[in-house]
N, C-alpha and C. Protein backbone atom coordinates (compact mmCIF):
# COMPACT_ATOMS: atom_id res chain seq x y z
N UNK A 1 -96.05 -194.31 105.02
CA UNK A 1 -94.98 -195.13 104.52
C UNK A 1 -94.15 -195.59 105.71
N UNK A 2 -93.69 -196.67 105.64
CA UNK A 2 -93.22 -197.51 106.76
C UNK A 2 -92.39 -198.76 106.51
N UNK A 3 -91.12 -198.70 106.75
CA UNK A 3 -89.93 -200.02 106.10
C UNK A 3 -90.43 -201.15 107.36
N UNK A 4 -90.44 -202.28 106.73
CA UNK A 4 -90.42 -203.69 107.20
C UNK A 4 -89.15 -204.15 106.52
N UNK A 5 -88.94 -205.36 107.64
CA UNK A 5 -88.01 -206.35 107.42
C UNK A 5 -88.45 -207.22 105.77
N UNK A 6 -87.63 -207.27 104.99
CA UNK A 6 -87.85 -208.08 103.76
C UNK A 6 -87.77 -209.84 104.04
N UNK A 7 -88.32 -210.48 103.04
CA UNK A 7 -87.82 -212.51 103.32
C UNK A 7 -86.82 -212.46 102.99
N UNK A 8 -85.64 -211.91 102.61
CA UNK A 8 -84.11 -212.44 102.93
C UNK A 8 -83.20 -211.18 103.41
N UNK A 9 -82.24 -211.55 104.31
CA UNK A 9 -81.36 -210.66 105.04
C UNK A 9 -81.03 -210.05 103.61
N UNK A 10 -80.91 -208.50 104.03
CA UNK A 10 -80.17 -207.38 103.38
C UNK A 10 -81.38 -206.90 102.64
N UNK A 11 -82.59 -207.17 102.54
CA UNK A 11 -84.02 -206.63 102.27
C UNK A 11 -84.44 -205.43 102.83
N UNK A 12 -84.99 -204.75 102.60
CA UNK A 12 -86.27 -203.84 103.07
C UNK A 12 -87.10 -203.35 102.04
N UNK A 13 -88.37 -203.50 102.77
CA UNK A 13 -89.74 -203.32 101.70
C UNK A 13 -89.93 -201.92 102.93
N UNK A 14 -89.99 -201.30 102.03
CA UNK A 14 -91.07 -199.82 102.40
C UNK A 14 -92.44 -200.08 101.75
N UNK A 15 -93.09 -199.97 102.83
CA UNK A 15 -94.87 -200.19 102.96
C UNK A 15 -95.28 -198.83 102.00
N UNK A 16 -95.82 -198.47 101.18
CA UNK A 16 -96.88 -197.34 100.71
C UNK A 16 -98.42 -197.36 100.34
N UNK A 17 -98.78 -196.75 100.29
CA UNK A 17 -100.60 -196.60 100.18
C UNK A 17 -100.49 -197.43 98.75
N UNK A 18 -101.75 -197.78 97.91
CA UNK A 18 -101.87 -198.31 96.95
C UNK A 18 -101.85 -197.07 95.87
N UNK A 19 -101.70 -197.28 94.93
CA UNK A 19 -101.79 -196.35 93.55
C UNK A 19 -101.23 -195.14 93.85
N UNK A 20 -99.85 -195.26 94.59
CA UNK A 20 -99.07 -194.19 94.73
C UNK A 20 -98.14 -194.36 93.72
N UNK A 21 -97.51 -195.25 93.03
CA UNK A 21 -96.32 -195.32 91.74
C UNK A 21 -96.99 -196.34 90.74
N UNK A 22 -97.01 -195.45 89.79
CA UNK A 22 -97.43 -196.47 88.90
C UNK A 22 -96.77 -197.25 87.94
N UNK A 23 -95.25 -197.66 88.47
CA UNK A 23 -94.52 -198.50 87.85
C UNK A 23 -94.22 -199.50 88.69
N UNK A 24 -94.15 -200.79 87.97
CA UNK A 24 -93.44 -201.97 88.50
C UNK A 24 -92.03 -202.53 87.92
N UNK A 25 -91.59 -203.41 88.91
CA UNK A 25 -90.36 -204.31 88.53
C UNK A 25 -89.43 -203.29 89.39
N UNK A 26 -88.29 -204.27 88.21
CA UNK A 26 -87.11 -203.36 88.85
C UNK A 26 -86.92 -202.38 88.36
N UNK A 27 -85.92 -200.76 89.44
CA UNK A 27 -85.96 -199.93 88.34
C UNK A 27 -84.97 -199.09 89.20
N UNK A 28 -84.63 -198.89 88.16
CA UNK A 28 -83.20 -197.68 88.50
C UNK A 28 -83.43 -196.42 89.10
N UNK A 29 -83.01 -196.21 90.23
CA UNK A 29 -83.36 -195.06 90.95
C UNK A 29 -82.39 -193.93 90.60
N UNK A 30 -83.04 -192.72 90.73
CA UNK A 30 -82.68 -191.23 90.60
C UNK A 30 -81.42 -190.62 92.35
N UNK A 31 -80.77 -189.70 92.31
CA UNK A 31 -80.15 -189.02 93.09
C UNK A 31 -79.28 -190.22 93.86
N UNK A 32 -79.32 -190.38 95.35
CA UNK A 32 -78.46 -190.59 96.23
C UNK A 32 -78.56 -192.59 96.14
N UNK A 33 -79.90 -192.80 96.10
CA UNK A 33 -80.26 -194.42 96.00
C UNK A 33 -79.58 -194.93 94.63
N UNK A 34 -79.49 -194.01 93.40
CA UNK A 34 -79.10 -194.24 91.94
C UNK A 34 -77.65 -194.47 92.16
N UNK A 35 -77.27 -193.35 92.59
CA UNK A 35 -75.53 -193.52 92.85
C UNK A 35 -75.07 -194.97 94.05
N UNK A 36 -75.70 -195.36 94.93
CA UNK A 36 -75.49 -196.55 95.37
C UNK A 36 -75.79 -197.45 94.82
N UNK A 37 -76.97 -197.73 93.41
CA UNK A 37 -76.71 -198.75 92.74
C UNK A 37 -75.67 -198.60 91.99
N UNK A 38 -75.34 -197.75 91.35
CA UNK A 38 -74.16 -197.77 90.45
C UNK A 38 -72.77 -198.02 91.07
N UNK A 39 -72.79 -197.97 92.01
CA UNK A 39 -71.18 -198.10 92.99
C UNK A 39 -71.60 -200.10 93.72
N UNK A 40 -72.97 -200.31 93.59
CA UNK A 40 -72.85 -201.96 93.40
C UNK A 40 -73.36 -202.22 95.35
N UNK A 41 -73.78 -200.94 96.02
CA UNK A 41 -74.05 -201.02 97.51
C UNK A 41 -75.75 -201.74 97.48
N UNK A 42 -76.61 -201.20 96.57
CA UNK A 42 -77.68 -201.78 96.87
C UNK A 42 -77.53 -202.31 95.23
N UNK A 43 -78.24 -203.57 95.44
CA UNK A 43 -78.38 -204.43 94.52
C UNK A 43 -79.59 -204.64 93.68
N UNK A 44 -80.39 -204.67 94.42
CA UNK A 44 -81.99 -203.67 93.35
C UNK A 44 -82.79 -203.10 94.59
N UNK A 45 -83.36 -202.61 93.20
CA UNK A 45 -85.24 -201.74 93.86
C UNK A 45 -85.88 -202.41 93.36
N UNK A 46 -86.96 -202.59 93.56
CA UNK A 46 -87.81 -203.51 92.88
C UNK A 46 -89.54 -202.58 93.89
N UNK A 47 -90.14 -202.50 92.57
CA UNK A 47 -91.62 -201.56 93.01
C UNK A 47 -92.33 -202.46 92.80
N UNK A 48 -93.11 -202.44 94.03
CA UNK A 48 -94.65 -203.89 93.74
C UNK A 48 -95.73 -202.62 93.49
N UNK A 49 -97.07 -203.14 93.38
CA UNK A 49 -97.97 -202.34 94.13
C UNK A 49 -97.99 -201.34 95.24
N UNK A 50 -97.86 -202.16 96.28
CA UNK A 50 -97.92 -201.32 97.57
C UNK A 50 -96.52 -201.63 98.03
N UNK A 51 -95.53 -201.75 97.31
CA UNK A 51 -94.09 -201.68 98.90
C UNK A 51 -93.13 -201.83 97.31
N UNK A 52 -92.01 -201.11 98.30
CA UNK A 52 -90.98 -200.79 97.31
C UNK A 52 -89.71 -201.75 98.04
N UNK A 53 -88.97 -202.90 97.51
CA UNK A 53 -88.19 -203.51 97.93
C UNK A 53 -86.81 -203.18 97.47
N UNK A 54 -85.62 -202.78 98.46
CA UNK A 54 -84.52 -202.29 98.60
C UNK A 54 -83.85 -203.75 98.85
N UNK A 55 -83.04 -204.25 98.03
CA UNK A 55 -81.67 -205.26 98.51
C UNK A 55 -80.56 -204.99 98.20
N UNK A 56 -79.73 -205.11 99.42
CA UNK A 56 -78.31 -204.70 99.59
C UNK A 56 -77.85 -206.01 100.80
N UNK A 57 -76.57 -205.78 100.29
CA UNK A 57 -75.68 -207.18 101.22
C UNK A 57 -75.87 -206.46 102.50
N UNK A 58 -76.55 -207.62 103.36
CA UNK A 58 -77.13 -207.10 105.05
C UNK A 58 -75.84 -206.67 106.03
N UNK A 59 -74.65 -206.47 105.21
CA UNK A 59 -73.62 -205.67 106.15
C UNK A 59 -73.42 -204.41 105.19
N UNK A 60 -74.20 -204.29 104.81
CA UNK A 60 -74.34 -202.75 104.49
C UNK A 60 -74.78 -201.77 105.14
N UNK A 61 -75.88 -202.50 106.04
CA UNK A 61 -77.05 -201.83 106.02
C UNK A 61 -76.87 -200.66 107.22
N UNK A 62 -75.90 -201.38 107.94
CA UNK A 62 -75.48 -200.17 109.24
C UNK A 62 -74.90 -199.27 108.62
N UNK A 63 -74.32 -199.42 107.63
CA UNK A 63 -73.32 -198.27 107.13
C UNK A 63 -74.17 -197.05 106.63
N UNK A 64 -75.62 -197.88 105.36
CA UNK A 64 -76.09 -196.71 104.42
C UNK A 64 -77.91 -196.60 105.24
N UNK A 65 -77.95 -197.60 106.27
CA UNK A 65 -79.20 -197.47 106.67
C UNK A 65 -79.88 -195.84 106.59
């Protein structure tokens, strides 16, 4: 597993093997990532296949990187 730069500032896709989650879309995360959506810091998750996309306003990102 391995984060890349996303196509728009405040993105990151984390790279994973294939048929490691078997859910898609968007989706509400559990523990420490859950509580930053709910406080409005990251703005979605979103699960593809292979990469899990994190967006948050790109002056966040130093703060919760």
């Amino acid at each position: 597993m391995h984060p890349e730069p996303g196509e728009l500032p405040g993105q990151i896709r984390w790279i994973i093997p294939p048929g490691v989650l078997d859910i898609r879309g968007p989706v509400r995360a559990p523990r420490e990532l859950g509580r930053m959506q709910n406080e409005g810091t990251i703005d979605e998750i979103s699960v593809g296949p292979r990469s899990v996309l994190i967006t948050a306003d790109s002056s966040a990102w130093r703060r919760i990187g």
